[in-house]
PDB file of N, CA and C in Angstrom:
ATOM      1  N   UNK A   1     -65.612 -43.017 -41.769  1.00  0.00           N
ATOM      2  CA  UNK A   1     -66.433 -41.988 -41.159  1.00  0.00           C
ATOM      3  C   UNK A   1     -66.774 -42.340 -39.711  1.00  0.00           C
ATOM      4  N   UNK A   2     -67.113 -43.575 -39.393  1.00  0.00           N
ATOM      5  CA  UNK A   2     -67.653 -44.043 -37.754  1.00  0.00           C
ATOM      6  C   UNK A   2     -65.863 -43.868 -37.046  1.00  0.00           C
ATOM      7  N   UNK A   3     -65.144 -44.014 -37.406  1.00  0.00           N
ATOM      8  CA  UNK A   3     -63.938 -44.122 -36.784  1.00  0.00           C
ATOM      9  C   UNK A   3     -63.399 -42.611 -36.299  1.00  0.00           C
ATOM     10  N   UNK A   4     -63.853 -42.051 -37.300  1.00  0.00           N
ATOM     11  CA  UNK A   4     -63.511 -40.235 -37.156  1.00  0.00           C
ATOM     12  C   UNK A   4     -64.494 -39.770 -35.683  1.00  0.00           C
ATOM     13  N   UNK A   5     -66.161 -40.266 -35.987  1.00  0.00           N
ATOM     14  CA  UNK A   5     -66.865 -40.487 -35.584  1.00  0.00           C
ATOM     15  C   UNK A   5     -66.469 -40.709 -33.974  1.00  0.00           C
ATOM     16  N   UNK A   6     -66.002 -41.680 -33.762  1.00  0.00           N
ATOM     17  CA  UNK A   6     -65.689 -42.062 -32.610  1.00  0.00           C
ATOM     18  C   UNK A   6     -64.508 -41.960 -31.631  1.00  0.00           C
ATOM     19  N   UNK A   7     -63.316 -41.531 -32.377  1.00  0.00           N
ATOM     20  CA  UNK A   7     -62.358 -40.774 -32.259  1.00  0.00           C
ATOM     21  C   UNK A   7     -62.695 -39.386 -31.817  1.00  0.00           C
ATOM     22  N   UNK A   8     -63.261 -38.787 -32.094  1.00  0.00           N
ATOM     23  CA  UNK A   8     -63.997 -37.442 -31.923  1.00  0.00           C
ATOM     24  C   UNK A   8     -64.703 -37.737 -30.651  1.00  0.00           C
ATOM     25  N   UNK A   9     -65.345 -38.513 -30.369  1.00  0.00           N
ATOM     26  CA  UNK A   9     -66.531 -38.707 -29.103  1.00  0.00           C
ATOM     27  C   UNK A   9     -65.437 -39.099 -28.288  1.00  0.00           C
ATOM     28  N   UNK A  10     -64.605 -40.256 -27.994  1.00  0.00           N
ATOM     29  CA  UNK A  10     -63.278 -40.499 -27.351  1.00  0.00           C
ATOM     30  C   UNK A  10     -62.477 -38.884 -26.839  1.00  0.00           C
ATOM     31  N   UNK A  11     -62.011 -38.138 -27.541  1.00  0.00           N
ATOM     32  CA  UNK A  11     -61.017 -37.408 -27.609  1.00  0.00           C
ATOM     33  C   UNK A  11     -62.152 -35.665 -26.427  1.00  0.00           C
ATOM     34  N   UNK A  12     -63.703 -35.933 -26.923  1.00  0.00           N
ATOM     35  CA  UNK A  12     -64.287 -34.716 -25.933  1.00  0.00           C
ATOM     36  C   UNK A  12     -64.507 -35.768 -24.912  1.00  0.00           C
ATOM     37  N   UNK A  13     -64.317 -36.771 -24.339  1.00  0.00           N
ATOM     38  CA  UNK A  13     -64.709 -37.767 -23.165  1.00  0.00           C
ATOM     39  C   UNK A  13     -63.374 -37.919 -22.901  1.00  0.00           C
ATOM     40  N   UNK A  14     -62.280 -37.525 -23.514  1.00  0.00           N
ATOM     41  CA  UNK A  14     -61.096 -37.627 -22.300  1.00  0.00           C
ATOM     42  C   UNK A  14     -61.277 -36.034 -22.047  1.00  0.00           C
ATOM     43  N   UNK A  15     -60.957 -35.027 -23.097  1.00  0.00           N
ATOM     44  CA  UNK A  15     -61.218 -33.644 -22.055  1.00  0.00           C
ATOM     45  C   UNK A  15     -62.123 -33.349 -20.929  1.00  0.00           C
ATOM     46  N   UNK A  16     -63.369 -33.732 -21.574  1.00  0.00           N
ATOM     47  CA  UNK A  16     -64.269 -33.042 -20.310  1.00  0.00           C
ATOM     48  C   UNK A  16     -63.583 -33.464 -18.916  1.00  0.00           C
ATOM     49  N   UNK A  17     -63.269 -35.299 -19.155  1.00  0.00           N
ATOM     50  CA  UNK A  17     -62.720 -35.760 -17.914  1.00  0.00           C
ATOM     51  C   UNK A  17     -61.476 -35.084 -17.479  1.00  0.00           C
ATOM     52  N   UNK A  18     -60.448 -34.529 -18.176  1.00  0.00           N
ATOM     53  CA  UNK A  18     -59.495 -34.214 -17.529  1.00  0.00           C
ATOM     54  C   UNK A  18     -60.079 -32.834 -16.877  1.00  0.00           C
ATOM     55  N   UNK A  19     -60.811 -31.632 -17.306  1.00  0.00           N
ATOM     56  CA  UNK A  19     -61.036 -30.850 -16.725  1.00  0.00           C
ATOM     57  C   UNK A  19     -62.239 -30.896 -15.824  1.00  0.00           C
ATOM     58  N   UNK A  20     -62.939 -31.523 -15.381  1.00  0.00           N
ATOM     59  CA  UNK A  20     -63.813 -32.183 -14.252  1.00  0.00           C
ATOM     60  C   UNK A  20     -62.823 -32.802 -13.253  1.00  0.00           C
ATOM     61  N   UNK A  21     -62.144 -33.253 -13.325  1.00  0.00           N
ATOM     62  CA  UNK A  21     -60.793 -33.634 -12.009  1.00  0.00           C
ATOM     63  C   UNK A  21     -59.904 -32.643 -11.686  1.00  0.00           C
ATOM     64  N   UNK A  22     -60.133 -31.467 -12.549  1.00  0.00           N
ATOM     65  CA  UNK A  22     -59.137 -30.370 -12.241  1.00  0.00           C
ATOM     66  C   UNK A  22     -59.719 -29.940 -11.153  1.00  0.00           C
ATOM     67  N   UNK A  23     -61.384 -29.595 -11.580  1.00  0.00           N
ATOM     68  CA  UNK A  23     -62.253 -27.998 -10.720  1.00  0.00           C
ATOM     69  C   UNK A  23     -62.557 -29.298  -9.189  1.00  0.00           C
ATOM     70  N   UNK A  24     -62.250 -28.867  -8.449  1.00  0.00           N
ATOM     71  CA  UNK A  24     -62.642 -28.214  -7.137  1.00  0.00           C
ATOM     72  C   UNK A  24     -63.726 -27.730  -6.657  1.00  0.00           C
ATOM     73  N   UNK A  25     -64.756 -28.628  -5.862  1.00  0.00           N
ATOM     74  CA  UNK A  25     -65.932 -28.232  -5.506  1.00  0.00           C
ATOM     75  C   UNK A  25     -66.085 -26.760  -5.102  1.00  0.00           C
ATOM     76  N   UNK A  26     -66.456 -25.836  -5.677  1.00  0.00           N
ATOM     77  CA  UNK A  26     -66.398 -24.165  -4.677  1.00  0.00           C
ATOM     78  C   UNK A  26     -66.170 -23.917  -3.242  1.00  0.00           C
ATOM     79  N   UNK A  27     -67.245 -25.026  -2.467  1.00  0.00           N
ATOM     80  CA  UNK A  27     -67.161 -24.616  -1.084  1.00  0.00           C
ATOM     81  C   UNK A  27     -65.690 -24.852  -0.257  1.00  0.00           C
ATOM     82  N   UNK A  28     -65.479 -26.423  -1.364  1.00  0.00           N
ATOM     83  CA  UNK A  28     -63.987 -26.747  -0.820  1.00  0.00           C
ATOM     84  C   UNK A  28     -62.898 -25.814  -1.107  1.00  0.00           C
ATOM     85  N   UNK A  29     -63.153 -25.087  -2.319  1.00  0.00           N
ATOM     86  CA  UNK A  29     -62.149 -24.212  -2.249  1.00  0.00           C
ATOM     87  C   UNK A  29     -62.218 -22.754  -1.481  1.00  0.00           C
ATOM     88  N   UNK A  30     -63.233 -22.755  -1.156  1.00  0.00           N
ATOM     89  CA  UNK A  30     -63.152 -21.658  -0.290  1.00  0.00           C
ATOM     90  C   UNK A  30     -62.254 -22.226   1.221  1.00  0.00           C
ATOM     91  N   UNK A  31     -62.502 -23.177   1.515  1.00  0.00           N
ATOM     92  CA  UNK A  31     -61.984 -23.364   2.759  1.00  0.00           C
ATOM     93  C   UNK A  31     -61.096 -23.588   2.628  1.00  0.00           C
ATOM     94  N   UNK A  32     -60.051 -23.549   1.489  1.00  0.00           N
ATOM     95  CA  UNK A  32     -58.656 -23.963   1.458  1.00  0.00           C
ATOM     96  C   UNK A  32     -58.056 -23.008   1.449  1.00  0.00           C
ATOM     97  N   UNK A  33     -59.006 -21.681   0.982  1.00  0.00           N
ATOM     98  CA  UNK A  33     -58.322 -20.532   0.859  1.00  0.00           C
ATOM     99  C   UNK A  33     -58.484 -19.777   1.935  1.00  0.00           C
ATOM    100  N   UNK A  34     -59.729 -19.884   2.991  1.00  0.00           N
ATOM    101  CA  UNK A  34     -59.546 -19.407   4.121  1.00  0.00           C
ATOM    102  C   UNK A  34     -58.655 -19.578   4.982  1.00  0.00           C
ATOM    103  N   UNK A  35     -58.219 -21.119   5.066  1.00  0.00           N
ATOM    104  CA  UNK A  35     -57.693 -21.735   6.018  1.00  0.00           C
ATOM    105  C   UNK A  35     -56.156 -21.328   5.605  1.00  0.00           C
ATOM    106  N   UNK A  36     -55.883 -20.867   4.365  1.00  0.00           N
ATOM    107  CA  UNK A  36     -54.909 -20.625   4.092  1.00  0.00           C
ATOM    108  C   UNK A  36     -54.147 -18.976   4.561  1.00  0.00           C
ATOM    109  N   UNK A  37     -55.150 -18.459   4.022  1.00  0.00           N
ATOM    110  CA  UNK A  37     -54.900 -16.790   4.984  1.00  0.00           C
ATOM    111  C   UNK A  37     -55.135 -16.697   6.204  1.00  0.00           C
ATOM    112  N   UNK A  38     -55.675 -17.500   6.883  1.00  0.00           N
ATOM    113  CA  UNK A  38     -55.551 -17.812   8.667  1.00  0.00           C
ATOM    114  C   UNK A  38     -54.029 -17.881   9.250  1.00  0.00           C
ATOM    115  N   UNK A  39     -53.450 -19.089   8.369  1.00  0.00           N
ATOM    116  CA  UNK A  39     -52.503 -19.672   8.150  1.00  0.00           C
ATOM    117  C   UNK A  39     -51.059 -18.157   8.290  1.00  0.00           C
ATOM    118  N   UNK A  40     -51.257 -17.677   7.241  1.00  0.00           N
ATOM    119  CA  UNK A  40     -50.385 -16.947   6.782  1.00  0.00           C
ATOM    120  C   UNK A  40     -50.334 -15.760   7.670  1.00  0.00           C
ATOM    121  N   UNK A  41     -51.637 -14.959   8.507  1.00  0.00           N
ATOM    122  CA  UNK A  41     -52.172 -14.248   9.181  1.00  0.00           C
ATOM    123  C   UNK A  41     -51.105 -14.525  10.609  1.00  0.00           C
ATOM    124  N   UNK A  42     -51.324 -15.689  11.097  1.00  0.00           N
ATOM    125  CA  UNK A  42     -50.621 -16.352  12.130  1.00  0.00           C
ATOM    126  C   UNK A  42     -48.904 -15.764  11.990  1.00  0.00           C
ATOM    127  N   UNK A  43     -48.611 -16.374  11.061  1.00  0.00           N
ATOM    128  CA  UNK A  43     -47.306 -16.772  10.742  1.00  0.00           C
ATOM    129  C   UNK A  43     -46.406 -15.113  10.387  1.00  0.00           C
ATOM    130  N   UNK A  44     -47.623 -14.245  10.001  1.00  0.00           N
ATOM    131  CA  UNK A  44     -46.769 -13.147   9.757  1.00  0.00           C
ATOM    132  C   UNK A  44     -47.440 -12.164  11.164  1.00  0.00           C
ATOM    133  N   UNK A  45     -48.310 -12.152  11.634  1.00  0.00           N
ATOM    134  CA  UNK A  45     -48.234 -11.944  13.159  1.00  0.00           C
ATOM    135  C   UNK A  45     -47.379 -12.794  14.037  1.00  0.00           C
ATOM    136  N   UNK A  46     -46.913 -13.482  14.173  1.00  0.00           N
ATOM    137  CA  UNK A  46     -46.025 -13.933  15.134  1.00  0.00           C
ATOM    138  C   UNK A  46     -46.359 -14.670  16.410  1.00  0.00           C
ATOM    139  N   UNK A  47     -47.445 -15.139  16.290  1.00  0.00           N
ATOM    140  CA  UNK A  47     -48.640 -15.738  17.229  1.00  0.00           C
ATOM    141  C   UNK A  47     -47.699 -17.287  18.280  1.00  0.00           C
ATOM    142  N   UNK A  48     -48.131 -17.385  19.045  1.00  0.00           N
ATOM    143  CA  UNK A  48     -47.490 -18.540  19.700  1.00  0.00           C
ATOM    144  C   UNK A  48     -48.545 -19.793  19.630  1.00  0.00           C
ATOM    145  N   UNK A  49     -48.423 -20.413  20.248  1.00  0.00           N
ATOM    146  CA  UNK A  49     -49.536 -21.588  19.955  1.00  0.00           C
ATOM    147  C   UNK A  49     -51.011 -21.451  20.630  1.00  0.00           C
ATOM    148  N   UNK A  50     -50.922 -20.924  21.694  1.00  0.00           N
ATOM    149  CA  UNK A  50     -51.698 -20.578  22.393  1.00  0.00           C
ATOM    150  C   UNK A  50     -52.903 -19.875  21.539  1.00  0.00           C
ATOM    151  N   UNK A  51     -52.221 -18.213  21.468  1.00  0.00           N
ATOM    152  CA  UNK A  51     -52.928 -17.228  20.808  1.00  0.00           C
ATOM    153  C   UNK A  51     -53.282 -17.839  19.147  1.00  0.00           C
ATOM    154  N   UNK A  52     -52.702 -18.876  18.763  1.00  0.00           N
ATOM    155  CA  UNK A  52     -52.695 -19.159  17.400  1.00  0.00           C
ATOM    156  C   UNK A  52     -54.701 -19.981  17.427  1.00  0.00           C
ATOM    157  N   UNK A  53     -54.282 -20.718  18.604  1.00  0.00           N
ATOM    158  CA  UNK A  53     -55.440 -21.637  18.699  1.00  0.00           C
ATOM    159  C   UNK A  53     -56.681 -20.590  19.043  1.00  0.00           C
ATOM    160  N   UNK A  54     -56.645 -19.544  20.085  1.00  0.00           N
ATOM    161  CA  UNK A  54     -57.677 -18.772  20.068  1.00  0.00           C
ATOM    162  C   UNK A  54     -58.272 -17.984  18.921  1.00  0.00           C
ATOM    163  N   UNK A  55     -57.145 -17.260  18.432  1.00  0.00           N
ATOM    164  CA  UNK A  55     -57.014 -16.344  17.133  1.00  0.00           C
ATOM    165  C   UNK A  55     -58.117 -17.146  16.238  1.00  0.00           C
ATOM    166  N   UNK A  56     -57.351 -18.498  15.977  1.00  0.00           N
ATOM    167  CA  UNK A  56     -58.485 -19.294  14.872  1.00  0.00           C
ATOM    168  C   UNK A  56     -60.070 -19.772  15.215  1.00  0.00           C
ATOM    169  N   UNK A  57     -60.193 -19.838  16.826  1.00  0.00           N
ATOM    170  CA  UNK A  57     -61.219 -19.960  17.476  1.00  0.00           C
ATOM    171  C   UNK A  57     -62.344 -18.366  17.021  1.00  0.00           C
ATOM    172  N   UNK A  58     -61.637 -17.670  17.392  1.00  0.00           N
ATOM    173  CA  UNK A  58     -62.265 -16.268  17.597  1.00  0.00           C
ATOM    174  C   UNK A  58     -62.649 -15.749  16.067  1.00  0.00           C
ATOM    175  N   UNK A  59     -61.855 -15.773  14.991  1.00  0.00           N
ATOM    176  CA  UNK A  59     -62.079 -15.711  13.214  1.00  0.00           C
ATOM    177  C   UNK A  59     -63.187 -16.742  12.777  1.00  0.00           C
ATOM    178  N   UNK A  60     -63.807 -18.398  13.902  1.00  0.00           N
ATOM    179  CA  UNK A  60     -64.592 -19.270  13.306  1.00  0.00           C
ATOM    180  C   UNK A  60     -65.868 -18.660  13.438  1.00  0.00           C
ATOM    181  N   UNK A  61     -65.585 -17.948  14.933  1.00  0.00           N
ATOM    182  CA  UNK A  61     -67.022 -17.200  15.698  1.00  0.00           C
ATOM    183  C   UNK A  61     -67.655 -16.068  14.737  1.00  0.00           C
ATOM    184  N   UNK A  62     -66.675 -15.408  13.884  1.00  0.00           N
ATOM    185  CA  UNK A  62     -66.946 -14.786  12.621  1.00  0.00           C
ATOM    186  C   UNK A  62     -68.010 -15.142  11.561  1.00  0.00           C
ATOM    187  N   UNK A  63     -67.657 -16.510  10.974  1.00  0.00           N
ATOM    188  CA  UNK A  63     -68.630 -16.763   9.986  1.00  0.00           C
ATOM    189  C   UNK A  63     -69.941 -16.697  10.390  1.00  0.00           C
ATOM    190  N   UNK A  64     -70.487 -16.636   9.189  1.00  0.00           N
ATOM    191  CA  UNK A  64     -72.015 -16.388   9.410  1.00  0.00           C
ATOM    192  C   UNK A  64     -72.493 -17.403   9.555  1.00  0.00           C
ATOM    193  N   UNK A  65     -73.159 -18.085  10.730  1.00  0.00           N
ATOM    194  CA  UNK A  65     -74.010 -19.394  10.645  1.00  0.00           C
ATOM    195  C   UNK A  65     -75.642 -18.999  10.389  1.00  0.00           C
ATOM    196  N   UNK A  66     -76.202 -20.297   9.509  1.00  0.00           N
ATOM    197  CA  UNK A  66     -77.110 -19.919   9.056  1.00  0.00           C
ATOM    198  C   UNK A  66     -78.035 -20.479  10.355  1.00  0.00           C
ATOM    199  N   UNK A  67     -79.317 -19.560  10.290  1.00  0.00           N
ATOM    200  CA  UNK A  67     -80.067 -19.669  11.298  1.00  0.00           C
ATOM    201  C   UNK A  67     -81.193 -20.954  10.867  1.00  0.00           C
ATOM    202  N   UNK A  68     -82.098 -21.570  11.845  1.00  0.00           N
ATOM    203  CA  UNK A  68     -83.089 -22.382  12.038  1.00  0.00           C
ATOM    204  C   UNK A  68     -83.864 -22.349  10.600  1.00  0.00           C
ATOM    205  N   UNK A  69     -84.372 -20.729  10.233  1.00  0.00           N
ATOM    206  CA  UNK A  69     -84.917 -20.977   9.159  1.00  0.00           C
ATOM    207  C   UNK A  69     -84.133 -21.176   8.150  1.00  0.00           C
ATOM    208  N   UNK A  70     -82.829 -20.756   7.727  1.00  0.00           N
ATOM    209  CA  UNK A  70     -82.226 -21.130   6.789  1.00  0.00           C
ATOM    210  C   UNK A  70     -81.544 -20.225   6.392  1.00  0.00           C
ATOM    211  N   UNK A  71     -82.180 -18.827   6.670  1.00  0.00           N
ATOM    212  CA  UNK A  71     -81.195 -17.578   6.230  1.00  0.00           C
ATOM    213  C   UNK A  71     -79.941 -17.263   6.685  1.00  0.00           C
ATOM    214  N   UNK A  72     -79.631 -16.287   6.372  1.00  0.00           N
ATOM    215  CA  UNK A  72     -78.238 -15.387   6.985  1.00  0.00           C
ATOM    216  C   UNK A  72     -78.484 -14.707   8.108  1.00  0.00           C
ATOM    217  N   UNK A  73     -77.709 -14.494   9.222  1.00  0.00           N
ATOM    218  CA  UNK A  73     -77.957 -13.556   9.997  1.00  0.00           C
ATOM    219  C   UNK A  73     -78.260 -12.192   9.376  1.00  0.00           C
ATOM    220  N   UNK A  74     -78.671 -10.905   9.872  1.00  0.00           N
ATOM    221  CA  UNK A  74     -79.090  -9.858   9.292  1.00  0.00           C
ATOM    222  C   UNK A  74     -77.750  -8.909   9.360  1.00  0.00           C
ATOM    223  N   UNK A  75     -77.595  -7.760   8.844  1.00  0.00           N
ATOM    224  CA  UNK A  75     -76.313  -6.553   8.780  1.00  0.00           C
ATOM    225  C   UNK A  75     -76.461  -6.365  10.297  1.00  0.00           C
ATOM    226  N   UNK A  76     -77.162  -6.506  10.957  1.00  0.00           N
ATOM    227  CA  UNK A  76     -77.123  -5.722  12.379  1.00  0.00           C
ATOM    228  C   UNK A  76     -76.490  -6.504  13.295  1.00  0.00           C
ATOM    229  N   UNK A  77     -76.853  -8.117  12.748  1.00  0.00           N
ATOM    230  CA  UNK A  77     -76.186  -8.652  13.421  1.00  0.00           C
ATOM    231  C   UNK A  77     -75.199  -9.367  13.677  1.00  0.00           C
ATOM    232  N   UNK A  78     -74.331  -9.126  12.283  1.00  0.00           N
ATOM    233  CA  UNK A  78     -73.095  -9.954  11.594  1.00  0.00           C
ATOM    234  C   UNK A  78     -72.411  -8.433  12.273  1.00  0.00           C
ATOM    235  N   UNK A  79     -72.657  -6.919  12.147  1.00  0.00           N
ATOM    236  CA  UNK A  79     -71.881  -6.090  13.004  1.00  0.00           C
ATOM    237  C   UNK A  79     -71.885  -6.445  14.506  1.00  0.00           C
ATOM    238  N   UNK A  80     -72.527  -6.603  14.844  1.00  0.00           N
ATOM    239  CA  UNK A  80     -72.676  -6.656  16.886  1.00  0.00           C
ATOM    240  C   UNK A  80     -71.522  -7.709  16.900  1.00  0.00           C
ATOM    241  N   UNK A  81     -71.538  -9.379  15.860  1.00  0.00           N
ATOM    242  CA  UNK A  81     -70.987 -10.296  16.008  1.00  0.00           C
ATOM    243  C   UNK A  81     -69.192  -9.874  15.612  1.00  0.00           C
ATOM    244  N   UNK A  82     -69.560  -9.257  14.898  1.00  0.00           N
ATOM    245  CA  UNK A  82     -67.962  -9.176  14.166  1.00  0.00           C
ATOM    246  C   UNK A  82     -66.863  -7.870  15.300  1.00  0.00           C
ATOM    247  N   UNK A  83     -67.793  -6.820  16.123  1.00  0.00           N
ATOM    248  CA  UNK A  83     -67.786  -5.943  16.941  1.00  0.00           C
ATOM    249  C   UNK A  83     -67.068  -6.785  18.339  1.00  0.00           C
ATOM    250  N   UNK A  84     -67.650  -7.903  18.838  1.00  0.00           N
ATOM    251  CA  UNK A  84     -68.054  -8.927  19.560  1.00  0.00           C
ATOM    252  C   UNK A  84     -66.293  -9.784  19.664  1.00  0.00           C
ATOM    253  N   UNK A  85     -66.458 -10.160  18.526  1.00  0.00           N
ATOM    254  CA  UNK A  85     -65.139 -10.659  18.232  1.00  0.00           C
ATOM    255  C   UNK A  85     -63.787 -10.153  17.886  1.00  0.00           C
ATOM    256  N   UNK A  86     -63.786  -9.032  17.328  1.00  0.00           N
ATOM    257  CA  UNK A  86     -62.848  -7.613  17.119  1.00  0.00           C
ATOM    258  C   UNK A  86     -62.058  -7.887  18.835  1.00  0.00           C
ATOM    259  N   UNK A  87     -63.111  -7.657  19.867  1.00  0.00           N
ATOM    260  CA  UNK A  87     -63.383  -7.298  21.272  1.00  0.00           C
ATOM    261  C   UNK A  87     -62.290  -8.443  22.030  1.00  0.00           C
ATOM    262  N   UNK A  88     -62.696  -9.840  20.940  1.00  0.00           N
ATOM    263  CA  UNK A  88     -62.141 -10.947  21.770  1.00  0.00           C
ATOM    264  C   UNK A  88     -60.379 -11.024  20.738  1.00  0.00           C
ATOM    265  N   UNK A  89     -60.139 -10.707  19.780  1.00  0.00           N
ATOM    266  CA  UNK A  89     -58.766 -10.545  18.866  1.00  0.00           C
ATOM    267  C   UNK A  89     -58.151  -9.909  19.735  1.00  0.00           C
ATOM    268  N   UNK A  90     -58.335  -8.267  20.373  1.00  0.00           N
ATOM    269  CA  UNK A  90     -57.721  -7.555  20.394  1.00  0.00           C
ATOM    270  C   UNK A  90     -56.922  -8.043  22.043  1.00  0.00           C
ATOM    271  N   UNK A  91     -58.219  -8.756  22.870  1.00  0.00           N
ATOM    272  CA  UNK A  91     -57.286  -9.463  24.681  1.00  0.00           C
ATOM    273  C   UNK A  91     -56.270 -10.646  23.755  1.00  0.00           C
ATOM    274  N   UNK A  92     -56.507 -11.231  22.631  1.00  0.00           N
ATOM    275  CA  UNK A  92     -55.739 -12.825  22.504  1.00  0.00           C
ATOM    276  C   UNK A  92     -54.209 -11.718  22.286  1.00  0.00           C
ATOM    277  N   UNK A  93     -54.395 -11.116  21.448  1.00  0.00           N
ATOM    278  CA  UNK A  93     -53.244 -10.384  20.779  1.00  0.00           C
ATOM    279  C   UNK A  93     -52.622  -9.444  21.689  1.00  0.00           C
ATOM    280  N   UNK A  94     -51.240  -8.856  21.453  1.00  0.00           N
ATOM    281  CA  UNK A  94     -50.379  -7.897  22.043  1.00  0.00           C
ATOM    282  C   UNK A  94     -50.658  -6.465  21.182  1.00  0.00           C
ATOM    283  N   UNK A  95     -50.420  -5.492  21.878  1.00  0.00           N
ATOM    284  CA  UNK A  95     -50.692  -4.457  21.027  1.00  0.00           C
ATOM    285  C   UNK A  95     -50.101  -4.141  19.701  1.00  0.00           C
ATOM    286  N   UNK A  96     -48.671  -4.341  19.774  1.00  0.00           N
ATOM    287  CA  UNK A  96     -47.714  -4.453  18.736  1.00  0.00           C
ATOM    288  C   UNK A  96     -48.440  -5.032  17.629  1.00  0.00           C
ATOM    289  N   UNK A  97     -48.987  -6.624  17.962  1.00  0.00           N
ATOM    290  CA  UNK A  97     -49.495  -7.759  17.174  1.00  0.00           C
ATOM    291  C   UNK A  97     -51.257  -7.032  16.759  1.00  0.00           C
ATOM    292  N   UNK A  98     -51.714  -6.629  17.299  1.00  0.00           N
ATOM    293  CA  UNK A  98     -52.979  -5.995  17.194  1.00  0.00           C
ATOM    294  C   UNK A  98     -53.294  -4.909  15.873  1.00  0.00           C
ATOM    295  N   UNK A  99     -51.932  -4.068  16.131  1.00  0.00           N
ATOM    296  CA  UNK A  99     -51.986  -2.738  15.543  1.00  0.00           C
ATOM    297  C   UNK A  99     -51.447  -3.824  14.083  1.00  0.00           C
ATOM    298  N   UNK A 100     -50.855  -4.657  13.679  1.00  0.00           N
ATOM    299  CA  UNK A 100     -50.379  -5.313  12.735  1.00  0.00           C
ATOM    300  C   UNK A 100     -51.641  -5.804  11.556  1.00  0.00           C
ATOM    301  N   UNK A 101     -51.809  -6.347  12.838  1.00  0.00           N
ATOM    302  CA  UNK A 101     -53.410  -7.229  12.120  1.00  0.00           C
ATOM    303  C   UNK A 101     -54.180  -5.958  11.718  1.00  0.00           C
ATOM    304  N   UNK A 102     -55.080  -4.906  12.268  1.00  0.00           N
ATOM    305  CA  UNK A 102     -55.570  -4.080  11.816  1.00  0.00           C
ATOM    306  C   UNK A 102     -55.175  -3.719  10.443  1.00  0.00           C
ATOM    307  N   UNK A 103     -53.471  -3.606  10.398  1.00  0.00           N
ATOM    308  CA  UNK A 103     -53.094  -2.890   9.023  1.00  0.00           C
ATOM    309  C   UNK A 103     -53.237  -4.229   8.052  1.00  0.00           C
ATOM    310  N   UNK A 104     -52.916  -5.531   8.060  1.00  0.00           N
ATOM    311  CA  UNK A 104     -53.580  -6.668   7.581  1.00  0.00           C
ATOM    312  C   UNK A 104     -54.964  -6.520   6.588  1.00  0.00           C
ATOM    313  N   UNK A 105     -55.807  -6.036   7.893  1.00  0.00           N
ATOM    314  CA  UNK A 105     -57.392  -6.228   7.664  1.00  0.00           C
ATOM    315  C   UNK A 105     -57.458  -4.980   6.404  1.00  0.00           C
ATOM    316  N   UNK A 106     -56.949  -4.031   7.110  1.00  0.00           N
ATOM    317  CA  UNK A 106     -56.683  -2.583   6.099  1.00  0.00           C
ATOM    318  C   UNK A 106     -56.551  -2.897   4.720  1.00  0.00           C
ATOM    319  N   UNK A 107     -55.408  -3.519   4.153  1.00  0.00           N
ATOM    320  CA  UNK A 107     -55.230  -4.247   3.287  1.00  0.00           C
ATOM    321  C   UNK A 107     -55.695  -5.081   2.461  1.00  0.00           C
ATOM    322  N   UNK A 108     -56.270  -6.238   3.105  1.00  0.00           N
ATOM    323  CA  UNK A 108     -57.244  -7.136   2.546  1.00  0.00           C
ATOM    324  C   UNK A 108     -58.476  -6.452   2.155  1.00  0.00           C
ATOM    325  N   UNK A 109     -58.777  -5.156   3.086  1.00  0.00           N
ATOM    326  CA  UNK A 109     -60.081  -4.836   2.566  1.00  0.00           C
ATOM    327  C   UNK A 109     -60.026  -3.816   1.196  1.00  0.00           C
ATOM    328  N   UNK A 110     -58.569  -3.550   0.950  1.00  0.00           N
ATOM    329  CA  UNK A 110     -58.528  -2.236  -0.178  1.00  0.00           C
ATOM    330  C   UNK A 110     -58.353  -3.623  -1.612  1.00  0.00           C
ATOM    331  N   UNK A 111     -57.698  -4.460  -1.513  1.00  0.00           N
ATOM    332  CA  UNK A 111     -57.304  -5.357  -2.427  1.00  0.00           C
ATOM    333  C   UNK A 111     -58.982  -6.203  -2.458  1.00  0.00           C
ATOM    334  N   UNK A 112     -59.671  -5.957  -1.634  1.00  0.00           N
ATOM    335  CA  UNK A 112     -61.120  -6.690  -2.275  1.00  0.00           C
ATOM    336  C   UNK A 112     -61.798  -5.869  -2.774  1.00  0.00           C
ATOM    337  N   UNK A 113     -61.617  -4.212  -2.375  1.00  0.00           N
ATOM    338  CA  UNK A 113     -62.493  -3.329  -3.019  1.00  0.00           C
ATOM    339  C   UNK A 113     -61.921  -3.445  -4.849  1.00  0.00           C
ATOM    340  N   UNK A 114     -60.889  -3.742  -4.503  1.00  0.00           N
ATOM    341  CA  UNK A 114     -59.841  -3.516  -6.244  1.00  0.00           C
ATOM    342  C   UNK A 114     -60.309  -4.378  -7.311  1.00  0.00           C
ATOM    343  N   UNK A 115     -60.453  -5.533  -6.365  1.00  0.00           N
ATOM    344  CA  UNK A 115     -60.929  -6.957  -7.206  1.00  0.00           C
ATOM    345  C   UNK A 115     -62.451  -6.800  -7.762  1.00  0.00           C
ATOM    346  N   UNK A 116     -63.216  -6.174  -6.895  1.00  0.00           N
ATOM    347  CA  UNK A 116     -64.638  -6.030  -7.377  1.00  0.00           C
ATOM    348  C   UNK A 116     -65.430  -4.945  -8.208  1.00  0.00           C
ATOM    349  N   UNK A 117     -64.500  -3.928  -8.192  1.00  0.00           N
ATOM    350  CA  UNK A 117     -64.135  -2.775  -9.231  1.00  0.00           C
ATOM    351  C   UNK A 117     -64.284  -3.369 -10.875  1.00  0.00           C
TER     352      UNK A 117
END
C-alpha cells in the first residue's frame, strides 16, 4: 500500500513538473508574440533596414506606458497617442507600403473581433 502510495505521489510530482516547464510566464509570451508580428509585419511590407528600425521604434511609442500613479493612460489619450504615431508610420513608409499596412491593420482587427465573439 505505501509503495502504491508513493508511486502515485512520484508519478503527480513528475507531471505537475513537466507541465510547469512547459507554460511560459504570460508577459513573456506576449512579447514573443508581439515581437513576432512586428517581425512578420516588416518582412511582408518590404521594409529596408532603416524604415524597419523606425517602424519598430514608432509601434514601441504605441504601448501604453503606465503612468506615475500606476494606471493606464485614459481612451483620450491612447487615441491622440496612437493618432500621433499613425502620423509618424505613414512619413517612415511609402505609399504603396502604407496602403499595405492599413489593409494588415484591417485584418488583424476583423480576426480579433472573431476571436472575442
Amino acid at each position: 500500500m505505501k509503495k502504491q502510495i508513493l508511486s502515485l505521489v512520484v508519478a503527480l510530482l513528475i507531471g505537475t513538473t513537466v507541465c510547469i516547464a512547459q507554460n511560459r510566464p504570460q508577459g513573456q509570451q506576449r512579447t514573443v508574440d508581439r515581437e513576432k508580428r512586428v517581425e512578420k509585419m516588416i518582412t511582408d511590407l518590404g521594409l529596408n533596414e532603416k524604415q524597419a528600425k523606425d517602424f519598430k521604434a514608432a509601434l514601441e511609442e504605441m504601448r501604453p506606458a503606465k503612468q506615475k500613479s500606476g494606471e493606464r493612460p485614459s481612451r483620450e489619450e491612447m487615441q491622440k497617442k496612437r493618432t500621433e504615431v499613425e502620423a509618424k508610420i505613414k512619413k517612415i513608409l511609402t505609399d504603396e507600403q502604407y496602403k499595405k499596412y492599413q489593409d494588415m491593420r484591417k485584418k488583424e482587427n476583423e480576426n480579433r473581433k472573431k476571436r472575442t465573439k
